[in-house]
PDB file of N, CA and C in Angstrom:
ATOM      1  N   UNK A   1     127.330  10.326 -82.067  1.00  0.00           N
ATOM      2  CA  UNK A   1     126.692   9.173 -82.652  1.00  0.00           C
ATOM      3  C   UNK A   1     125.485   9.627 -83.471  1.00  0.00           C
ATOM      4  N   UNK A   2     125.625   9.248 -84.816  1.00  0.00           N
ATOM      5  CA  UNK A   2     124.100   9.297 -85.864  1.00  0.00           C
ATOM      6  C   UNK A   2     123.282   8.716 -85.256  1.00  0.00           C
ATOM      7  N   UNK A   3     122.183   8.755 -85.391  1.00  0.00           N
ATOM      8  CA  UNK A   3     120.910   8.156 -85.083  1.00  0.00           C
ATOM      9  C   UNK A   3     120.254   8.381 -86.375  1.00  0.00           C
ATOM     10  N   UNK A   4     119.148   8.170 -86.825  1.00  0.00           N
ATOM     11  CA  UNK A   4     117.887   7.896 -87.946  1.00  0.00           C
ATOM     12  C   UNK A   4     117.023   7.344 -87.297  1.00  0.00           C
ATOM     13  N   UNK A   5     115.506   7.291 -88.119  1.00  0.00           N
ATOM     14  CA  UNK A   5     114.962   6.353 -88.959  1.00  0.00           C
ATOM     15  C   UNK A   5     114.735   5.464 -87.417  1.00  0.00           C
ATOM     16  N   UNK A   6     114.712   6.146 -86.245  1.00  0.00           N
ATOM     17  CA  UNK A   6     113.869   5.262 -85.065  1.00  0.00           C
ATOM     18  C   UNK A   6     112.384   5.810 -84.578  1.00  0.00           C
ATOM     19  N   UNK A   7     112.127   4.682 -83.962  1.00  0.00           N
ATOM     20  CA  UNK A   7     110.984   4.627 -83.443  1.00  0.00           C
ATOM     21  C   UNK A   7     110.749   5.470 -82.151  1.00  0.00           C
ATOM     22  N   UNK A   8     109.746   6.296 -81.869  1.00  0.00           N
ATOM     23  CA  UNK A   8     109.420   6.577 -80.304  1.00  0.00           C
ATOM     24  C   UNK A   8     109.945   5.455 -78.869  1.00  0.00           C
ATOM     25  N   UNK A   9     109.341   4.895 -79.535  1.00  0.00           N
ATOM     26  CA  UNK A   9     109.989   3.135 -78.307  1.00  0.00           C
ATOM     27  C   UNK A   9     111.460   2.981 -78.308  1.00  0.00           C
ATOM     28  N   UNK A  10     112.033   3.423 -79.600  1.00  0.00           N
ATOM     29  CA  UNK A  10     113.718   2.886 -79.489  1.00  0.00           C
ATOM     30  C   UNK A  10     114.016   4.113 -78.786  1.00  0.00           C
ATOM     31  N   UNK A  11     113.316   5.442 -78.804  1.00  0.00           N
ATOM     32  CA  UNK A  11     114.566   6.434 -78.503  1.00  0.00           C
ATOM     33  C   UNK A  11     113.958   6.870 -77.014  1.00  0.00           C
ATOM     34  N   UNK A  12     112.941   6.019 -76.474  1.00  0.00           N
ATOM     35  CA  UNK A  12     112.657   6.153 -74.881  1.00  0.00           C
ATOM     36  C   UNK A  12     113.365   5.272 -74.566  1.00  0.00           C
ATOM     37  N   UNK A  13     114.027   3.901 -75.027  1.00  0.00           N
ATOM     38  CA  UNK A  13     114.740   3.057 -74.475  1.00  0.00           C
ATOM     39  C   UNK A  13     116.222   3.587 -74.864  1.00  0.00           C
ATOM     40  N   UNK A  14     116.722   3.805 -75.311  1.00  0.00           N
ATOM     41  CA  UNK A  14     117.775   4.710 -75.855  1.00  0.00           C
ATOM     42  C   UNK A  14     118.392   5.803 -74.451  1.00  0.00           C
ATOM     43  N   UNK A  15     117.433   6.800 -74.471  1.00  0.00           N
ATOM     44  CA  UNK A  15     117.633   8.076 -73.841  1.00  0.00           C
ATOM     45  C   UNK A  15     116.947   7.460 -72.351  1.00  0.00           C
ATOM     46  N   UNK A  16     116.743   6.559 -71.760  1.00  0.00           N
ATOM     47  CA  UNK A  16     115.840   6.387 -70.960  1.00  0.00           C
ATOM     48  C   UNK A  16     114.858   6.852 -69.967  1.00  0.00           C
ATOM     49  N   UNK A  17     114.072   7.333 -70.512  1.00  0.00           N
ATOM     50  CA  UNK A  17     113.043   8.283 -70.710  1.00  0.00           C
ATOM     51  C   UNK A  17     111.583   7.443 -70.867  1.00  0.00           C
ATOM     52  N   UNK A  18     110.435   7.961 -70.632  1.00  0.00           N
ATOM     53  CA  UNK A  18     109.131   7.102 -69.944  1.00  0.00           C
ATOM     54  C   UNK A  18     108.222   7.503 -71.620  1.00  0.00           C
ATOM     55  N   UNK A  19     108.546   8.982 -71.990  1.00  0.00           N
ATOM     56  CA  UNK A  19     108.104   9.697 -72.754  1.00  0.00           C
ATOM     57  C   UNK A  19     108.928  10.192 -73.703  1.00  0.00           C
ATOM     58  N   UNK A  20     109.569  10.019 -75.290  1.00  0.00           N
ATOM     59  CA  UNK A  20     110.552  10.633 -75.854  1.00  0.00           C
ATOM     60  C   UNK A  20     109.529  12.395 -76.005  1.00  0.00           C
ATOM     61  N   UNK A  21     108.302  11.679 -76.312  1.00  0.00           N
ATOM     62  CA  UNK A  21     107.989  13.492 -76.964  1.00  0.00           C
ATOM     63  C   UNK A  21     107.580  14.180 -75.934  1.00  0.00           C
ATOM     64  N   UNK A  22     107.534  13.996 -74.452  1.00  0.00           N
ATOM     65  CA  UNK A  22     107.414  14.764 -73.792  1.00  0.00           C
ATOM     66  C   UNK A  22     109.106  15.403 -73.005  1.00  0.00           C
ATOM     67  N   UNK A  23     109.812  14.418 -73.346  1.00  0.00           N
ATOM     68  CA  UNK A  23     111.279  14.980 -72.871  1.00  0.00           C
ATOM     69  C   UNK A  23     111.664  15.818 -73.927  1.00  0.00           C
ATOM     70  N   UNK A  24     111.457  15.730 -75.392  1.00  0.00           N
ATOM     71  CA  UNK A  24     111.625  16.777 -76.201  1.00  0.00           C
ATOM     72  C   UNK A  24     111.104  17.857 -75.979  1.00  0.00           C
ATOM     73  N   UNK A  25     109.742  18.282 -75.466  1.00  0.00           N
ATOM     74  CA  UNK A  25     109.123  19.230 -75.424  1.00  0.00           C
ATOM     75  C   UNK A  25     109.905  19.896 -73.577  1.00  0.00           C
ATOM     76  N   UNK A  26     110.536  19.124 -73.253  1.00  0.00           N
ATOM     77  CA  UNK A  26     110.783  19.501 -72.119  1.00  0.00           C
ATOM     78  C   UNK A  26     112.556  20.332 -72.165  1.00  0.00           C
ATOM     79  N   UNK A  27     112.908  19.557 -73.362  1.00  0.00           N
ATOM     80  CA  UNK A  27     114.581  20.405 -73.503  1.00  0.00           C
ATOM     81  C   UNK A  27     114.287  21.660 -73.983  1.00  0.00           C
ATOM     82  N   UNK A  28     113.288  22.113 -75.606  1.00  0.00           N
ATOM     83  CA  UNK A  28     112.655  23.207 -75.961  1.00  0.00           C
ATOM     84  C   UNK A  28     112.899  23.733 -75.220  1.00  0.00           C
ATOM     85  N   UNK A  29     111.712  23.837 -73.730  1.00  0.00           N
ATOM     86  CA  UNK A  29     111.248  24.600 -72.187  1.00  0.00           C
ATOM     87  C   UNK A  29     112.561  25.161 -71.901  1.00  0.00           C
ATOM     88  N   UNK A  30     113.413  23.835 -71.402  1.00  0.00           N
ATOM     89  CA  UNK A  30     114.391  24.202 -70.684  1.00  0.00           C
ATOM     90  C   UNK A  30     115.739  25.161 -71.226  1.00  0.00           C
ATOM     91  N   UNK A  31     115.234  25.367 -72.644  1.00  0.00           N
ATOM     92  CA  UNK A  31     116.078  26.458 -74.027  1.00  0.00           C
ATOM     93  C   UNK A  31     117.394  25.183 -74.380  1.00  0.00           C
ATOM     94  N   UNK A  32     117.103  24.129 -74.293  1.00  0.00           N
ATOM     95  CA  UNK A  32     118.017  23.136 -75.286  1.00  0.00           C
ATOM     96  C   UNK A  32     117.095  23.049 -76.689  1.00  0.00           C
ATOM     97  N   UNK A  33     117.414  24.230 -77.454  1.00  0.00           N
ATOM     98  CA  UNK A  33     116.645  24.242 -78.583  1.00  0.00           C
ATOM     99  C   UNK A  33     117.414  23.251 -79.488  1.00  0.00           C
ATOM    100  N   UNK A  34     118.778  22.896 -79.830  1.00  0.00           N
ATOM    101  CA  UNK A  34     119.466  22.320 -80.790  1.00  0.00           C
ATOM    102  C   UNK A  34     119.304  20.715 -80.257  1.00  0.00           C
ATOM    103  N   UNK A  35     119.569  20.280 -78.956  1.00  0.00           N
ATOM    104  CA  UNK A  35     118.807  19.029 -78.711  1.00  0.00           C
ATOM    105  C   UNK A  35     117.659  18.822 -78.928  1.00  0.00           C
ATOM    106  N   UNK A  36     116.308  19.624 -79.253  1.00  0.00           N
ATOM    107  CA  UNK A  36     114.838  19.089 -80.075  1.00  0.00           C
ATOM    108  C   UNK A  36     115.337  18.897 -81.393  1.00  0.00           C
ATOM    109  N   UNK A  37     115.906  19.804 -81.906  1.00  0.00           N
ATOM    110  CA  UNK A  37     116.080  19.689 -83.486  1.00  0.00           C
ATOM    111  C   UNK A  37     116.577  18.118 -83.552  1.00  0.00           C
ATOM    112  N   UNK A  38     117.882  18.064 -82.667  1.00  0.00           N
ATOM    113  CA  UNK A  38     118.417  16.539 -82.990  1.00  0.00           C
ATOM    114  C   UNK A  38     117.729  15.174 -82.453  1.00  0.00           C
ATOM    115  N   UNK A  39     116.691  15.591 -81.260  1.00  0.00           N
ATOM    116  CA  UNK A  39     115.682  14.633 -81.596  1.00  0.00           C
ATOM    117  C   UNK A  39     115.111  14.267 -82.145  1.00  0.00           C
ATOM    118  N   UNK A  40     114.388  15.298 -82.793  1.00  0.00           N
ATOM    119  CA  UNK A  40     113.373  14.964 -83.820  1.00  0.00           C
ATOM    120  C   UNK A  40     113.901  14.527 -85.292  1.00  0.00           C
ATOM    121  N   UNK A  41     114.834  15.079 -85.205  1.00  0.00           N
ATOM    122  CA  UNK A  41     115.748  14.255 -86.639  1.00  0.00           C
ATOM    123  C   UNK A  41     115.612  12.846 -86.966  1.00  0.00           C
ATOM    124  N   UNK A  42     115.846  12.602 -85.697  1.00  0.00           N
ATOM    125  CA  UNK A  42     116.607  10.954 -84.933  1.00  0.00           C
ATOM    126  C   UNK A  42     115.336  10.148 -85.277  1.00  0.00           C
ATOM    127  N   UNK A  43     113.786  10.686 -85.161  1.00  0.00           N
ATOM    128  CA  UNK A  43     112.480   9.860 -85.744  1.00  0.00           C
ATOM    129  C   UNK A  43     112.638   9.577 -86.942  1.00  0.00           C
ATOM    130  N   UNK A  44     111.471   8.446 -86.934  1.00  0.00           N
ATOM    131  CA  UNK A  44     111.469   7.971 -88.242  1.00  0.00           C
ATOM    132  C   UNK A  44     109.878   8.779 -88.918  1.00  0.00           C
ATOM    133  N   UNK A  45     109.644   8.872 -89.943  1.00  0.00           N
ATOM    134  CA  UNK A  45     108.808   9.350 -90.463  1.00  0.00           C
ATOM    135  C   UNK A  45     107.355   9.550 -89.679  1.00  0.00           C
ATOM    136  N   UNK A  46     106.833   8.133 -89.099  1.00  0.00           N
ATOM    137  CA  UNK A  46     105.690   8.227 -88.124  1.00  0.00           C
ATOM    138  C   UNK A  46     106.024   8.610 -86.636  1.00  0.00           C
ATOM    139  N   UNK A  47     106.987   8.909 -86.263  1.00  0.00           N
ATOM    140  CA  UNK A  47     107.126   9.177 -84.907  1.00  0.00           C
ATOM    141  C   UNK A  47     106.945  10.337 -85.142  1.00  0.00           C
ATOM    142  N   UNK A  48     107.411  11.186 -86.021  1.00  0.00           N
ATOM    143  CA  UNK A  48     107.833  12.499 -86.467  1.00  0.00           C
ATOM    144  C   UNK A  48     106.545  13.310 -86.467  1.00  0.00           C
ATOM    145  N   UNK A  49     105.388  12.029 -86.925  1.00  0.00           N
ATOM    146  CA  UNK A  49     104.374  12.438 -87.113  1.00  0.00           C
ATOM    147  C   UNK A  49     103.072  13.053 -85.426  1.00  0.00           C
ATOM    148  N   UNK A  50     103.389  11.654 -85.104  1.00  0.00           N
ATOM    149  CA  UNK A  50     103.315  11.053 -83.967  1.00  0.00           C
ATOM    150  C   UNK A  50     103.649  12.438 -82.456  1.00  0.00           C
ATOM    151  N   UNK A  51     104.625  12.945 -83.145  1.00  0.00           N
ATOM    152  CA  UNK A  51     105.353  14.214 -82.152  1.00  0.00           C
ATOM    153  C   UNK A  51     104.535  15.213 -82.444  1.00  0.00           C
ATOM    154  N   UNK A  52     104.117  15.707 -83.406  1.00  0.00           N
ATOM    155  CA  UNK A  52     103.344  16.735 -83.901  1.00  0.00           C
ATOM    156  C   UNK A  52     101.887  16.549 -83.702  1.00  0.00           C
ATOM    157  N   UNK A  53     101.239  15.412 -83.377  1.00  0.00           N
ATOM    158  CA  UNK A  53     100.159  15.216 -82.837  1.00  0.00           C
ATOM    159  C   UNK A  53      99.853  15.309 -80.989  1.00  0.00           C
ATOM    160  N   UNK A  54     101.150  15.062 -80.666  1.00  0.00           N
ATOM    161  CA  UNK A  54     101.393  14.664 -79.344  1.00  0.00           C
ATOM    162  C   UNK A  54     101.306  16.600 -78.877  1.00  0.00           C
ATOM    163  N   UNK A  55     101.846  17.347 -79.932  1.00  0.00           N
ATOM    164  CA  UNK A  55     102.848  18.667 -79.586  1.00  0.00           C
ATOM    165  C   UNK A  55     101.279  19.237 -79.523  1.00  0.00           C
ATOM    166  N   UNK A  56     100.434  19.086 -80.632  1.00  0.00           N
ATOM    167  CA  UNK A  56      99.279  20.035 -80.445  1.00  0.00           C
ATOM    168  C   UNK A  56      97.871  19.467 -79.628  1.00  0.00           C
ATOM    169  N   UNK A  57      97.812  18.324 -79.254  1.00  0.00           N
ATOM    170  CA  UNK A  57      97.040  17.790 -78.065  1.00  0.00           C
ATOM    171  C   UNK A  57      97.557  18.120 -76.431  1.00  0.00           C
ATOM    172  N   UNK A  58      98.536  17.774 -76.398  1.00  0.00           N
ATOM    173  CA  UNK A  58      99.225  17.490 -75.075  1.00  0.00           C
ATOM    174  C   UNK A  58      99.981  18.863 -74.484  1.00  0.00           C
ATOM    175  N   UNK A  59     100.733  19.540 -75.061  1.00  0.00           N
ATOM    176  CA  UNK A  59     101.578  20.544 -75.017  1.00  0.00           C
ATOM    177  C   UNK A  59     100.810  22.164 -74.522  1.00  0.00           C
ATOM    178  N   UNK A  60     101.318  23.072 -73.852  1.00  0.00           N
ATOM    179  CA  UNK A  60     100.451  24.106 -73.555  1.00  0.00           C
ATOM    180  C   UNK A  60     100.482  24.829 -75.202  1.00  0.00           C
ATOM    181  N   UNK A  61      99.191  25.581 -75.560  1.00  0.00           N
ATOM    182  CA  UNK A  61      99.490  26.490 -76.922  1.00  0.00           C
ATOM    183  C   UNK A  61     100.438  27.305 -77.019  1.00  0.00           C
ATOM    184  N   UNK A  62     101.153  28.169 -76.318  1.00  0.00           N
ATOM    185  CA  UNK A  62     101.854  28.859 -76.271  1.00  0.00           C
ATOM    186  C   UNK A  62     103.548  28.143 -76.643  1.00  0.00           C
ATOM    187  N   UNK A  63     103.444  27.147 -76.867  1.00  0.00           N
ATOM    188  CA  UNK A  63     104.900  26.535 -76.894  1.00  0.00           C
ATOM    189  C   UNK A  63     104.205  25.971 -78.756  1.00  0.00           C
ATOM    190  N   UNK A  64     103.121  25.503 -79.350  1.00  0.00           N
ATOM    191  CA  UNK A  64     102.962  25.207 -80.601  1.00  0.00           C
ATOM    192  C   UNK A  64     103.804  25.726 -81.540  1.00  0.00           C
ATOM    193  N   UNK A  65     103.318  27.243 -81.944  1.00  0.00           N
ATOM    194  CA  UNK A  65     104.086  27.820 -82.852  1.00  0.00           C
ATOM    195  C   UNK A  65     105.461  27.908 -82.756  1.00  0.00           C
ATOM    196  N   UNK A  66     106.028  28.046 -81.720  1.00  0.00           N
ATOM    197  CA  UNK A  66     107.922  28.253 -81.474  1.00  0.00           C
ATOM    198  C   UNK A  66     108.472  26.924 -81.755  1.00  0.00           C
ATOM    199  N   UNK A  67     108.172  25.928 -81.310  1.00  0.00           N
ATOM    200  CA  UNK A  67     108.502  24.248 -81.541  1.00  0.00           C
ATOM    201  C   UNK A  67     108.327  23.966 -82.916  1.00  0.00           C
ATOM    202  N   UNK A  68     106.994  24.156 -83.570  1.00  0.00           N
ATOM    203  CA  UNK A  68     107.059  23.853 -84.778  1.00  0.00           C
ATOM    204  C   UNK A  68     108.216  24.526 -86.003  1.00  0.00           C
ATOM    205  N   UNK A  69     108.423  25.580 -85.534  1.00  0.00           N
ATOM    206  CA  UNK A  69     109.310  26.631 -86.298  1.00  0.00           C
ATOM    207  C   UNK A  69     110.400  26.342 -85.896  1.00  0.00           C
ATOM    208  N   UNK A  70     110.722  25.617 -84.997  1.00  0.00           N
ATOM    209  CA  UNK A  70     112.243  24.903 -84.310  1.00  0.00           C
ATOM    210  C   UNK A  70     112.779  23.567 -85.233  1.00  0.00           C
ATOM    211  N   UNK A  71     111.567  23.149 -85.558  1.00  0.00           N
ATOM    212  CA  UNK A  71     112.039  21.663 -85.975  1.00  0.00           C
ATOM    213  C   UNK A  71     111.352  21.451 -87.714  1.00  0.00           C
ATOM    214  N   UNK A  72     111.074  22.638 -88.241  1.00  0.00           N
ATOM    215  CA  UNK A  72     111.246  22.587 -89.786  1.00  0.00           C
ATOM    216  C   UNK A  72     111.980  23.131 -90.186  1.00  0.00           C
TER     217      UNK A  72
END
């Protein structure tokens, strides 16, 4: 199934999940590298954004650089 062009809120209700960008950052961890890519696809422009704010506040540093280079 395609996805696009959703919101953080649609794809925690979706995937049912409390947190979409912390379950993304959690498949990364767990080496589901091609499930982040297809998450983050699945955002819409501000979630996208939204993830990348979340990734460098919230996230340990050591996972920044590898994630970001995962999902451009």
């Amino acid at each position: 199934m395609k996805r696009y062009s959703k919101t953080a809120a649609q794809q925690c209700r979706f995937y049912e999940v409390d947190n979409i960008f912390e379950y993304m950052v959690e498949t990364y961890i767990n080496g589901n590298h091609s499930t982040l890519r297809r998450l983050y696809r699945e955002l819409n422009k501000e979630a996208r954004k939204d993830f990348i704010g979340f990734l460098l506040v919230e996230c340990p540093p050591q996972y920044h650089t590898e994630i970001l280079q995962e999902i451009v």
